[in-house]
N, C-alpha and C. Protein backbone atom coordinates (compact mmCIF):
# COMPACT_ATOMS: atom_id res chain seq x y z
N UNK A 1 -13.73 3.12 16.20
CA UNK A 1 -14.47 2.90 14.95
C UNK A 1 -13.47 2.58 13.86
N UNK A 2 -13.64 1.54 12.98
CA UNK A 2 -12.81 0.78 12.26
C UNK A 2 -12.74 1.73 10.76
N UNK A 3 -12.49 0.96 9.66
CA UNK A 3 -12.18 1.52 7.99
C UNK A 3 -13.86 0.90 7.65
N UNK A 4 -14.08 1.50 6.67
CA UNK A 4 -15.45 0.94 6.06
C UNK A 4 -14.97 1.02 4.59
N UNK A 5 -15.17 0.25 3.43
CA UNK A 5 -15.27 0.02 2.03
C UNK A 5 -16.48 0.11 1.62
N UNK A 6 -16.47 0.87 0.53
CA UNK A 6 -17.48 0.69 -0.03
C UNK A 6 -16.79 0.87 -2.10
N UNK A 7 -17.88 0.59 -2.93
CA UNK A 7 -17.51 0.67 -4.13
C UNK A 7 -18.53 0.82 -4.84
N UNK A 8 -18.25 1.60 -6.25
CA UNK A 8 -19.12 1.84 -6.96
C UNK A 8 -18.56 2.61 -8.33
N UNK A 9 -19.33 3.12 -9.49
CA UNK A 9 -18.98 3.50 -10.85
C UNK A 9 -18.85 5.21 -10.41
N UNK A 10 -20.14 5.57 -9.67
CA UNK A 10 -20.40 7.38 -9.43
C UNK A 10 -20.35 8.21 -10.34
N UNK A 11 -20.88 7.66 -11.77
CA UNK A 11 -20.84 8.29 -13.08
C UNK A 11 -22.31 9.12 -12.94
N UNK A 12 -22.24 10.57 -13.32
CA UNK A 12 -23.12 11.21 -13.40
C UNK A 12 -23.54 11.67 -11.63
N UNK A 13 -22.61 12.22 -10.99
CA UNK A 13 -22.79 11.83 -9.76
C UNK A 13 -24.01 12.68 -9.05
N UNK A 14 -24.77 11.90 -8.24
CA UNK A 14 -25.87 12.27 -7.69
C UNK A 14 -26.08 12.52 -5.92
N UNK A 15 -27.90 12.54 -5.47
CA UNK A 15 -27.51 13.01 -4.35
C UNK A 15 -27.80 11.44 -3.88
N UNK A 16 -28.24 10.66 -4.47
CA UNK A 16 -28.32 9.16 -4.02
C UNK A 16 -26.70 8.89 -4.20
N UNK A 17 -25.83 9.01 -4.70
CA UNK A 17 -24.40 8.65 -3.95
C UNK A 17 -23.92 9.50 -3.19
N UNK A 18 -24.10 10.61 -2.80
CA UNK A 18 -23.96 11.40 -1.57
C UNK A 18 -24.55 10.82 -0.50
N UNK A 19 -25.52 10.68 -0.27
CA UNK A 19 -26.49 10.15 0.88
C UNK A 19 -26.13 8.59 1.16
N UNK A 20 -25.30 7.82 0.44
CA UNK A 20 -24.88 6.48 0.95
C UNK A 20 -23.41 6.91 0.89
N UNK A 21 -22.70 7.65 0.71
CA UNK A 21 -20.98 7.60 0.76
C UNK A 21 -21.30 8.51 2.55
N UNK A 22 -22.13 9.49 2.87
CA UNK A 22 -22.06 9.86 3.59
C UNK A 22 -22.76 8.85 5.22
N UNK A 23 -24.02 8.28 4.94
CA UNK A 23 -24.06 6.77 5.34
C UNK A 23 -23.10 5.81 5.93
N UNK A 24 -22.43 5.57 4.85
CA UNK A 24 -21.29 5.08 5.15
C UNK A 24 -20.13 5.44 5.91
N UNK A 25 -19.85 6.24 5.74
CA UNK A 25 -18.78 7.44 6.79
C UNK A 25 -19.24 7.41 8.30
N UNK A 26 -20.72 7.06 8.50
CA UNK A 26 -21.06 7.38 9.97
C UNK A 26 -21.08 5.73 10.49
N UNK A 27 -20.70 4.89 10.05
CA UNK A 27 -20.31 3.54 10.18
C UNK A 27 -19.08 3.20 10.64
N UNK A 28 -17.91 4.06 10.20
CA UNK A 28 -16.60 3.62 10.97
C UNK A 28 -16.21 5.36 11.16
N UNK A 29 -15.00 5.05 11.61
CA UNK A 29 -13.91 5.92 11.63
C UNK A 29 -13.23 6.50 10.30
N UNK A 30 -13.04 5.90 9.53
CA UNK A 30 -12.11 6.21 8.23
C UNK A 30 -13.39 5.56 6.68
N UNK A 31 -13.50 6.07 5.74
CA UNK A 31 -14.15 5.88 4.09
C UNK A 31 -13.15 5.80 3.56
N UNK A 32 -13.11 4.48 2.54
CA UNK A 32 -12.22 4.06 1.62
C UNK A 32 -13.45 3.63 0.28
N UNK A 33 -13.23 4.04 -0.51
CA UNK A 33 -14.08 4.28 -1.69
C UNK A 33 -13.13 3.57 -3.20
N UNK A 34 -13.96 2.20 -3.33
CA UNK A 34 -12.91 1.87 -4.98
C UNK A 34 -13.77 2.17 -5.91
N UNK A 35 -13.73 3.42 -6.53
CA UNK A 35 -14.23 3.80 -8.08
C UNK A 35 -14.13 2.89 -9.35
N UNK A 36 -15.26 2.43 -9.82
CA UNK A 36 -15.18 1.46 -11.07
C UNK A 36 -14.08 2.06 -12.31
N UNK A 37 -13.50 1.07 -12.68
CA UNK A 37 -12.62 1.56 -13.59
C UNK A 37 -13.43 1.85 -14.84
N UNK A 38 -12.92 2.34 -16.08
CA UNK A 38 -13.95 2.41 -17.02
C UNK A 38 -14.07 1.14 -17.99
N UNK A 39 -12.95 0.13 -17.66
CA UNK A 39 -13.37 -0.62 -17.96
C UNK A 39 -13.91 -1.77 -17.51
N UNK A 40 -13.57 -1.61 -16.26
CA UNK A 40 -14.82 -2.64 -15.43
C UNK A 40 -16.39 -2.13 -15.65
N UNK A 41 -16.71 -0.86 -15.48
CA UNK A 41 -17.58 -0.53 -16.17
C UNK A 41 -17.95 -0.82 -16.96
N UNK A 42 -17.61 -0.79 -18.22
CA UNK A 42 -18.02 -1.78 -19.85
C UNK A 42 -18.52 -2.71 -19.59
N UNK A 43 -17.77 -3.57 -18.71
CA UNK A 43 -17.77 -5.11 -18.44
C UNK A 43 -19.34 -5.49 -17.98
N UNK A 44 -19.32 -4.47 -16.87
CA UNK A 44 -20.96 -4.50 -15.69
C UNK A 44 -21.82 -4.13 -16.68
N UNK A 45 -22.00 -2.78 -17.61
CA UNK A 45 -22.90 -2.10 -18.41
C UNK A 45 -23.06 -2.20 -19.31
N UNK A 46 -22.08 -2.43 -19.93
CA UNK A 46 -21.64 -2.38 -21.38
C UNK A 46 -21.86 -0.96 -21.89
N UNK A 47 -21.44 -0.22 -20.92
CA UNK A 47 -21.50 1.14 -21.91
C UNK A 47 -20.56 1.96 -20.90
N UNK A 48 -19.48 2.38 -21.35
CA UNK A 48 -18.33 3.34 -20.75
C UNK A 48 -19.22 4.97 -19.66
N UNK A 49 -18.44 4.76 -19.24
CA UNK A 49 -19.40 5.95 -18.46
C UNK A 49 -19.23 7.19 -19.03
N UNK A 50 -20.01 8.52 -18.26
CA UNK A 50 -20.06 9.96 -19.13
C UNK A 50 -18.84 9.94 -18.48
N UNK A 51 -19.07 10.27 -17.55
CA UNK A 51 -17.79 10.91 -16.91
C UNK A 51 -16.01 9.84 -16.60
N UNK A 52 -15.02 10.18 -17.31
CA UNK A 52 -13.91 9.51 -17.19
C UNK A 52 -13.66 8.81 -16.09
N UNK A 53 -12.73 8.10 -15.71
CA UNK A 53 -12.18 7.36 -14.24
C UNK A 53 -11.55 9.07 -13.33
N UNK A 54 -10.45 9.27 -14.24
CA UNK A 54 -10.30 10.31 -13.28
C UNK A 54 -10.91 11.53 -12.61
N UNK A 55 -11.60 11.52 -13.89
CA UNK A 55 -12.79 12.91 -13.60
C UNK A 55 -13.66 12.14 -12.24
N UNK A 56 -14.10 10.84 -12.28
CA UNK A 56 -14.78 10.73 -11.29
C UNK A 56 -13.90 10.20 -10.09
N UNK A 57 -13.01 9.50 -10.41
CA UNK A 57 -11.90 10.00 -8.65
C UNK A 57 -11.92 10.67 -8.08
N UNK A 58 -11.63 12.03 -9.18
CA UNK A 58 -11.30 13.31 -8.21
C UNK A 58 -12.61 13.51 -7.47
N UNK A 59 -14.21 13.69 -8.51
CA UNK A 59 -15.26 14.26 -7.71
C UNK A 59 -15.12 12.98 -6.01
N UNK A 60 -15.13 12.28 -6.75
CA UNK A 60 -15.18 11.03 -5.07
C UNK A 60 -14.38 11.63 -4.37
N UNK A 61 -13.14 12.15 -4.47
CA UNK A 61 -11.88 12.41 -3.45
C UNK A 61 -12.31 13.40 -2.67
N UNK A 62 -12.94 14.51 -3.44
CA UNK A 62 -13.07 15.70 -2.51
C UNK A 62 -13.96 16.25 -1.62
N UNK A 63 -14.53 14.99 -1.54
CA UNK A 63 -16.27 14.63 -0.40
C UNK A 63 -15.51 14.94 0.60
N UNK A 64 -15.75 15.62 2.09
CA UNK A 64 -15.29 15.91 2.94
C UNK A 64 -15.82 14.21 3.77
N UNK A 65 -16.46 13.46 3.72
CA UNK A 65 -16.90 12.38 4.57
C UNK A 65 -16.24 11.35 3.58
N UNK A 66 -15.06 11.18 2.23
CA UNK A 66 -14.85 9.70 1.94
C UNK A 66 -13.08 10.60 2.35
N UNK A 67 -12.31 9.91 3.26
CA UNK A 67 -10.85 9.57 3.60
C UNK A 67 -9.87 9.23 2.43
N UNK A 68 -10.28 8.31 1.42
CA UNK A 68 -9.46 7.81 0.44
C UNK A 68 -10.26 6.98 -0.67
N UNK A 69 -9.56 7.24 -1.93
CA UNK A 69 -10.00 6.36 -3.21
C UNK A 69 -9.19 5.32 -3.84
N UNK A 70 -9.54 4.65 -4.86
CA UNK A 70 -8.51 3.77 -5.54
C UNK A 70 -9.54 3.52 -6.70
N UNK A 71 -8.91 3.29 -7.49
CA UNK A 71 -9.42 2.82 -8.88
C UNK A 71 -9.74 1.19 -8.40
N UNK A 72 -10.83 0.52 -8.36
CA UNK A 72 -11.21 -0.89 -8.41
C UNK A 72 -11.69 -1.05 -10.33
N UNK A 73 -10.34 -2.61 -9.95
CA UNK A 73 -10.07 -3.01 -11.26
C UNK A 73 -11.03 -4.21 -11.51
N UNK A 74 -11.31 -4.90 -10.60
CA UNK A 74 -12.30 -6.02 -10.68
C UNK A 74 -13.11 -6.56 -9.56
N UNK A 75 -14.29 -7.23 -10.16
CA UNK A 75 -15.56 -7.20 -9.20
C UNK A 75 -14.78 -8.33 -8.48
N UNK A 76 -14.15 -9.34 -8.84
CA UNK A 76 -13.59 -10.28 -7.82
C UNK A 76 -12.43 -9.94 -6.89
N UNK A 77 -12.34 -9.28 -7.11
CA UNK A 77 -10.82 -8.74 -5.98
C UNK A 77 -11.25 -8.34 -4.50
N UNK A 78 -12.80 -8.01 -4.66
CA UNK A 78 -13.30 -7.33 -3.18
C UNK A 78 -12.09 -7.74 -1.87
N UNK A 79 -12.02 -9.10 -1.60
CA UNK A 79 -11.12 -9.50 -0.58
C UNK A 79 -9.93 -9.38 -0.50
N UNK A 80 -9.39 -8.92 -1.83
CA UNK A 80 -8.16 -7.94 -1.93
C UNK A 80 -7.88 -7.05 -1.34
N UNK A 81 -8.96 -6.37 -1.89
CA UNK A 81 -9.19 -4.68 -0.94
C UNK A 81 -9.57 -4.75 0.19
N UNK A 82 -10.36 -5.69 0.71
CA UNK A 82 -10.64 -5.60 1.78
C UNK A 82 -9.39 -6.04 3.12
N UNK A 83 -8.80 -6.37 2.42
CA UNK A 83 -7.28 -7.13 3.45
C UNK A 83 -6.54 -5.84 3.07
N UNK A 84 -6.25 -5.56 1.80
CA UNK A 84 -5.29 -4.22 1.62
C UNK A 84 -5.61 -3.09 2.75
N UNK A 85 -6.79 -2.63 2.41
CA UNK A 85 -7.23 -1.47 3.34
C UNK A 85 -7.45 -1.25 4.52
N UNK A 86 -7.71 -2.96 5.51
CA UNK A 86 -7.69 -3.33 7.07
C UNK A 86 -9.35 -3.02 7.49
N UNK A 87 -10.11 -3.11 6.30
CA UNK A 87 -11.50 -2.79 6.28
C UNK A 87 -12.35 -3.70 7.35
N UNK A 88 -13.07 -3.24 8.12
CA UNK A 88 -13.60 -3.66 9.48
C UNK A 88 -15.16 -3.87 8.53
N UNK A 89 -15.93 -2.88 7.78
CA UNK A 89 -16.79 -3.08 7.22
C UNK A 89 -16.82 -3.10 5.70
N UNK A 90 -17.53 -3.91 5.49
CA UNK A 90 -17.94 -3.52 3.72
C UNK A 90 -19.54 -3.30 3.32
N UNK A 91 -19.55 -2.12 2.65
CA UNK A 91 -20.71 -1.45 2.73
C UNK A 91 -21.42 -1.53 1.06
N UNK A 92 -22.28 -2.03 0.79
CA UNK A 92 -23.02 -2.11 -0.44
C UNK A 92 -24.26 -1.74 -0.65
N UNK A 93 -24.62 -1.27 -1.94
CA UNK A 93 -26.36 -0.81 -2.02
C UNK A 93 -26.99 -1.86 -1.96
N UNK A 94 -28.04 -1.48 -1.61
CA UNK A 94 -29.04 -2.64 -1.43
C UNK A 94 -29.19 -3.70 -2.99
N UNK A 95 -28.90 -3.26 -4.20
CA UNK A 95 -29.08 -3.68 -4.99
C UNK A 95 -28.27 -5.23 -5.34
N UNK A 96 -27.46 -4.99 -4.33
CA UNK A 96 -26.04 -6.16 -4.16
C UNK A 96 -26.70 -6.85 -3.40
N UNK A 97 -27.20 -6.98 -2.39
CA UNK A 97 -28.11 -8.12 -0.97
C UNK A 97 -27.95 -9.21 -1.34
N UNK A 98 -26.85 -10.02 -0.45
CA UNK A 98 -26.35 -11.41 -0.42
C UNK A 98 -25.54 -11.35 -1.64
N UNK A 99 -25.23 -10.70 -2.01
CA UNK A 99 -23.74 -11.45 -3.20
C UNK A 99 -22.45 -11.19 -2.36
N UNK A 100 -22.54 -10.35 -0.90
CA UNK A 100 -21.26 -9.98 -0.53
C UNK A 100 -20.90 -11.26 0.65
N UNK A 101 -22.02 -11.74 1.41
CA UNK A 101 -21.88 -12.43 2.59
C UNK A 101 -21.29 -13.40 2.28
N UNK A 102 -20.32 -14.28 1.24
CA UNK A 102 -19.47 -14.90 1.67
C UNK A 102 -18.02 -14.13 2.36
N UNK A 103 -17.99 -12.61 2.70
CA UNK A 103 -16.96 -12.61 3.14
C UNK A 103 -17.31 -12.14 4.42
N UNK A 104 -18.88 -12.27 5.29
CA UNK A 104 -18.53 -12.20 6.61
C UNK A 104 -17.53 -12.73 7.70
N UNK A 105 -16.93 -13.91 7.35
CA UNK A 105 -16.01 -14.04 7.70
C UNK A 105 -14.95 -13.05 8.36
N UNK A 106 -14.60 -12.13 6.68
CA UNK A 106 -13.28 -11.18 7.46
C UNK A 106 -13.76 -10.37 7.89
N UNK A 107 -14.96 -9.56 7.52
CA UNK A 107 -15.48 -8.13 8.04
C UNK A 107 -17.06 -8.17 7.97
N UNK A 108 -17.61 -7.23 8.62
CA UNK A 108 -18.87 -7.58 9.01
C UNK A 108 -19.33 -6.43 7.63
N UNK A 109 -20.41 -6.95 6.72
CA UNK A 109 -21.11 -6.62 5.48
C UNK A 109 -22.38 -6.26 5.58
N UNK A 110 -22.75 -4.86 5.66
CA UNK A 110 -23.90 -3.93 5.18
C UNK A 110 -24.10 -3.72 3.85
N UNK A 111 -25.69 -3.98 4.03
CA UNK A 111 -25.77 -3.41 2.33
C UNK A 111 -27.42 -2.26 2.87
N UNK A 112 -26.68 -1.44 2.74
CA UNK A 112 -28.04 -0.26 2.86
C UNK A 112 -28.94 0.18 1.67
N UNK A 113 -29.86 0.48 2.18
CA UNK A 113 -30.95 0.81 0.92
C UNK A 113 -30.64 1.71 -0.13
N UNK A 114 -30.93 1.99 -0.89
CA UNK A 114 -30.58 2.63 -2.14
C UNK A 114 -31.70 4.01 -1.99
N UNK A 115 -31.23 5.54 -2.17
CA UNK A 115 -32.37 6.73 -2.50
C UNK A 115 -33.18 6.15 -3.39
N UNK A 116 -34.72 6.44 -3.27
CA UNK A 116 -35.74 5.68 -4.03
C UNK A 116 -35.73 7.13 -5.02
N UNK A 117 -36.23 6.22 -6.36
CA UNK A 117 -36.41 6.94 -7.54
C UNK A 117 -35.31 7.57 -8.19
N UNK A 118 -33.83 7.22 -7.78
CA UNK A 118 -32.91 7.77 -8.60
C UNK A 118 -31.92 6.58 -8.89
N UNK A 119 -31.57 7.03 -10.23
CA UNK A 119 -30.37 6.03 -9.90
C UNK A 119 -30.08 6.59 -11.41
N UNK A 120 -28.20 6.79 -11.98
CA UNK A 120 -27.51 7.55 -12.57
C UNK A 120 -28.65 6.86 -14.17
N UNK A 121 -28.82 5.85 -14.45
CA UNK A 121 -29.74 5.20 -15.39
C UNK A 121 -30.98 6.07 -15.96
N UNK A 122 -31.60 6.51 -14.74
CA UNK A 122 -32.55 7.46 -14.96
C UNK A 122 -32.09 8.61 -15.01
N UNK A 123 -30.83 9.14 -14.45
CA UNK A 123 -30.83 10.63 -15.07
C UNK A 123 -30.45 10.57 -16.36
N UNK A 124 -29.28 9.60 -16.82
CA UNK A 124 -28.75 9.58 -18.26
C UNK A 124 -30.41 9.82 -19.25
N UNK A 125 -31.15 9.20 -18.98
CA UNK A 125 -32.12 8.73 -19.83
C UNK A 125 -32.93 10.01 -19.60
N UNK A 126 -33.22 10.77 -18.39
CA UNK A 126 -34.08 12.12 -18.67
C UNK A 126 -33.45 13.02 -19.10
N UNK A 127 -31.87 13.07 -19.10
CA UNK A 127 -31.26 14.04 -20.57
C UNK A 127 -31.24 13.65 -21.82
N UNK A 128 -31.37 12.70 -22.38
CA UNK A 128 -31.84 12.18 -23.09
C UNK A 128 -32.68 12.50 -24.35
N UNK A 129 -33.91 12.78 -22.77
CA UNK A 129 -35.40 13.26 -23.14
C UNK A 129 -35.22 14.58 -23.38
């Protein structure tokens, strides 16, 4: 069983990114996880996340099912990382479907469904309330 990639912000972290980082883990051998920077974040949201880059590294790091992290600096680099890391899969939420498949080529690209009814958007917004 090969490396699997996957990426994401994990601000406000939930059990819908538990349930796909762990997903993911049962796909290869090894989880490699690139955490949105906070300012790639800005870029995607336009709004900095609650929780810092490092604050959310660390929570990513200490998942017993993700192997390794890295700060991902930009949405175009994917094939960067994906050659850096020797990634066999690349794993995306469903919310991504078809923006990744030009790189079937190097590695074979899942994009799994997303936990219904959550997503960090809606919790920000029911504290909020």
């Amino acid at each position: 069983m090969g490396v699997v990639i996957t990426f994401g912000t994990f601000d406000v972290f939930h059990v819908g990114h538990l349930r796909i980082l762990k997903r993911a883990r049962r796909l290869g051998g090894r989880l490699v996880v690139g955490v949105s920077t906070d300012e790639l974040n800005f870029e995607k949201k336009g709004r900095l996340p609650v929780y810092t880059q490092s604050e959310r590294l660390e929570i990513v790091s200490s998942l017993k099912c993700v192997d390794e992290v890295f700060s991902e600096e930009s949405l175009d680099a994917k094939l960067m990382y994906i050659k850096k890391y020797k990634a066999e899969i690349l794993l995306m939420g469903s919310d991504w479907g078809g923006k990744f498949d030009h790189l079937c080529g190097v590695c074979k690209v899942v994009y799994l469904e997303r936990t219904p009814a959550i997503s960090t958007t809606e919790v920000i917004e029911k504290i909020r309330l």
